[in-house]
C-alpha atoms as a PDB file:
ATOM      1  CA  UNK A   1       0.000   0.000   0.000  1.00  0.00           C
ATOM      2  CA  UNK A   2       1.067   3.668  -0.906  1.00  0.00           C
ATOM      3  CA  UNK A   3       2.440   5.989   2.151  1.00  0.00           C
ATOM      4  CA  UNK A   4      -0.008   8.417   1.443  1.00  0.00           C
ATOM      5  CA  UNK A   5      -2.949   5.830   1.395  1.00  0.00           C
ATOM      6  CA  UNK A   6      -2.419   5.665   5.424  1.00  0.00           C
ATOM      7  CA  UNK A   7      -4.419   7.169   7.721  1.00  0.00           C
ATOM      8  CA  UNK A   8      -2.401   9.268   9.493  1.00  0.00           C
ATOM      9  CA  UNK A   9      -2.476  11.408  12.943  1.00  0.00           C
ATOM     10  CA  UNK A  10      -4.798   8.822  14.534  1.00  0.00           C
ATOM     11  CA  UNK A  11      -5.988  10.749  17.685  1.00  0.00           C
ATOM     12  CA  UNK A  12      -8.420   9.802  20.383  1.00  0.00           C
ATOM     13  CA  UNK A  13     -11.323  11.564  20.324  1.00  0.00           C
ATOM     14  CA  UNK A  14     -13.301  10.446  23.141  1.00  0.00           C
ATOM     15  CA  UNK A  15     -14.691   7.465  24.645  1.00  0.00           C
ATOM     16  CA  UNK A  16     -13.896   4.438  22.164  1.00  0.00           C
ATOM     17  CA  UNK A  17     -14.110   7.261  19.175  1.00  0.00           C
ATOM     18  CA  UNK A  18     -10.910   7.961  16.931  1.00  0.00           C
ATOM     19  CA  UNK A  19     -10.313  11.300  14.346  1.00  0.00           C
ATOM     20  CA  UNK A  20      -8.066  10.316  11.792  1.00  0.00           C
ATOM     21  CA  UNK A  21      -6.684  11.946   8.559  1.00  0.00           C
ATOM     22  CA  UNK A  22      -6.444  10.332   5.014  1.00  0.00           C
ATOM     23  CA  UNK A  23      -5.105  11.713   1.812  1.00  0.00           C
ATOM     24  CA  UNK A  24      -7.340  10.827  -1.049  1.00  0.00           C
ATOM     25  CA  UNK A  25      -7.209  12.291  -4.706  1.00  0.00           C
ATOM     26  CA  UNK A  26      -4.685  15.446  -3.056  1.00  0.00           C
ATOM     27  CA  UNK A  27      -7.230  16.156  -0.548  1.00  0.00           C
ATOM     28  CA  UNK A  28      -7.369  15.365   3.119  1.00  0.00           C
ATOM     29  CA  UNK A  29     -10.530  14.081   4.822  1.00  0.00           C
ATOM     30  CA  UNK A  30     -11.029  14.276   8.948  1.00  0.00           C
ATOM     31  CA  UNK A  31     -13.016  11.374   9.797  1.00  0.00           C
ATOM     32  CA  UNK A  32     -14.285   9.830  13.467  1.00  0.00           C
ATOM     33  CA  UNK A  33     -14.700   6.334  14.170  1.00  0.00           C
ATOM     34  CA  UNK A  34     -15.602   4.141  16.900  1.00  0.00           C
ATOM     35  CA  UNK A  35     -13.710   0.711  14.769  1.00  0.00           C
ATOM     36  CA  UNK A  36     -11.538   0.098  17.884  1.00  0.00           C
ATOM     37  CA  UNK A  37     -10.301  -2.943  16.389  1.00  0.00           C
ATOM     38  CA  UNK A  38      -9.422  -1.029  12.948  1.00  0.00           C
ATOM     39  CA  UNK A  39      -7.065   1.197  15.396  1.00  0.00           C
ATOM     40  CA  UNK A  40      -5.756  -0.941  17.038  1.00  0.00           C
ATOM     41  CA  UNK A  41      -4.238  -2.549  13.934  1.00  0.00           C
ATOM     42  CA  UNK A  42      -3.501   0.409  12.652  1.00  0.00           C
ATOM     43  CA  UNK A  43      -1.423   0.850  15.837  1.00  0.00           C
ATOM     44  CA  UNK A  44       0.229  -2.084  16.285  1.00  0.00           C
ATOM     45  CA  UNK A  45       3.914  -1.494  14.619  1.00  0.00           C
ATOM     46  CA  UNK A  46       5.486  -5.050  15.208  1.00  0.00           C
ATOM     47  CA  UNK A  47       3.115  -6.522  13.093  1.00  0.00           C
ATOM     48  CA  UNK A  48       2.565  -5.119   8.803  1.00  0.00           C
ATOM     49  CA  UNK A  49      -0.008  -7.540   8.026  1.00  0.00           C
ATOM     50  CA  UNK A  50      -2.403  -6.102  10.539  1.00  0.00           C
ATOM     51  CA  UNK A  51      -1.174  -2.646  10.445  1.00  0.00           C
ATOM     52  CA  UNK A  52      -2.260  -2.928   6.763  1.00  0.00           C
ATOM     53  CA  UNK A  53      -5.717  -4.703   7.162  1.00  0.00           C
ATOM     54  CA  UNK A  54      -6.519  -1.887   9.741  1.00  0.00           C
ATOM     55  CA  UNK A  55      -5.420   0.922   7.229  1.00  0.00           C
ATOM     56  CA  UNK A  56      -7.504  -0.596   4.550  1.00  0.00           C
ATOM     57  CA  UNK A  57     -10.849  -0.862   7.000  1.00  0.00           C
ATOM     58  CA  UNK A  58      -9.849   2.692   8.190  1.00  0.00           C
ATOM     59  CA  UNK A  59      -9.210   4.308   4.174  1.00  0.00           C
ATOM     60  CA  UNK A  60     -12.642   2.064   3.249  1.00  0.00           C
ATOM     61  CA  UNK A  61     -14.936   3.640   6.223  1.00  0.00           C
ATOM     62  CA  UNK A  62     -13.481   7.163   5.283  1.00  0.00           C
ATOM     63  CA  UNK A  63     -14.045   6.565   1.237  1.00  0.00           C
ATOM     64  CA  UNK A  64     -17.666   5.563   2.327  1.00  0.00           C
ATOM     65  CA  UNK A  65     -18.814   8.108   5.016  1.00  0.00           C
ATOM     66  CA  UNK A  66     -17.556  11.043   2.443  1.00  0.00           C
ATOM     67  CA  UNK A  67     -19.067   9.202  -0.673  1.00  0.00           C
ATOM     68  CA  UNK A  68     -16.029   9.791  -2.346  1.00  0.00           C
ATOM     69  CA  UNK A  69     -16.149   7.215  -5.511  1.00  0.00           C
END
């Protein structure tokens, strides 16, 4: 997956809720989640294969709450 395909700055954002920034098309879209597992993948550093599935449910949750297809 591309660098700038990553969510990036991943911040809590209250109880069990997550803001997080993605890149898509050379614009950047804010979205909140409450996919705890999908951050905590994201998160985890030792491990690529789940870092990656959680930045692909995180980039697919953001594409589909800004109907961006």
């Amino acid at each position: 997956m591309k660098q700038e395909q990553y969510p990036y700055n991943v911040l809590p954002a209250g109880h069990g809720h997550y803001t997080y920034l993605i890149m898509f098309r050379g614009k950047e879209y804010r979205t909140t989640t409450n996919n705890t597992s999908a951050t905590d993948d994201y998160q985890d550093h030792d491990n690529d294969r789940r870092r990656n599935r959680g930045a692909k449910a995180l980039r697919a949750e953001a594409i589909r709450r800004h109907n961006l297809r």
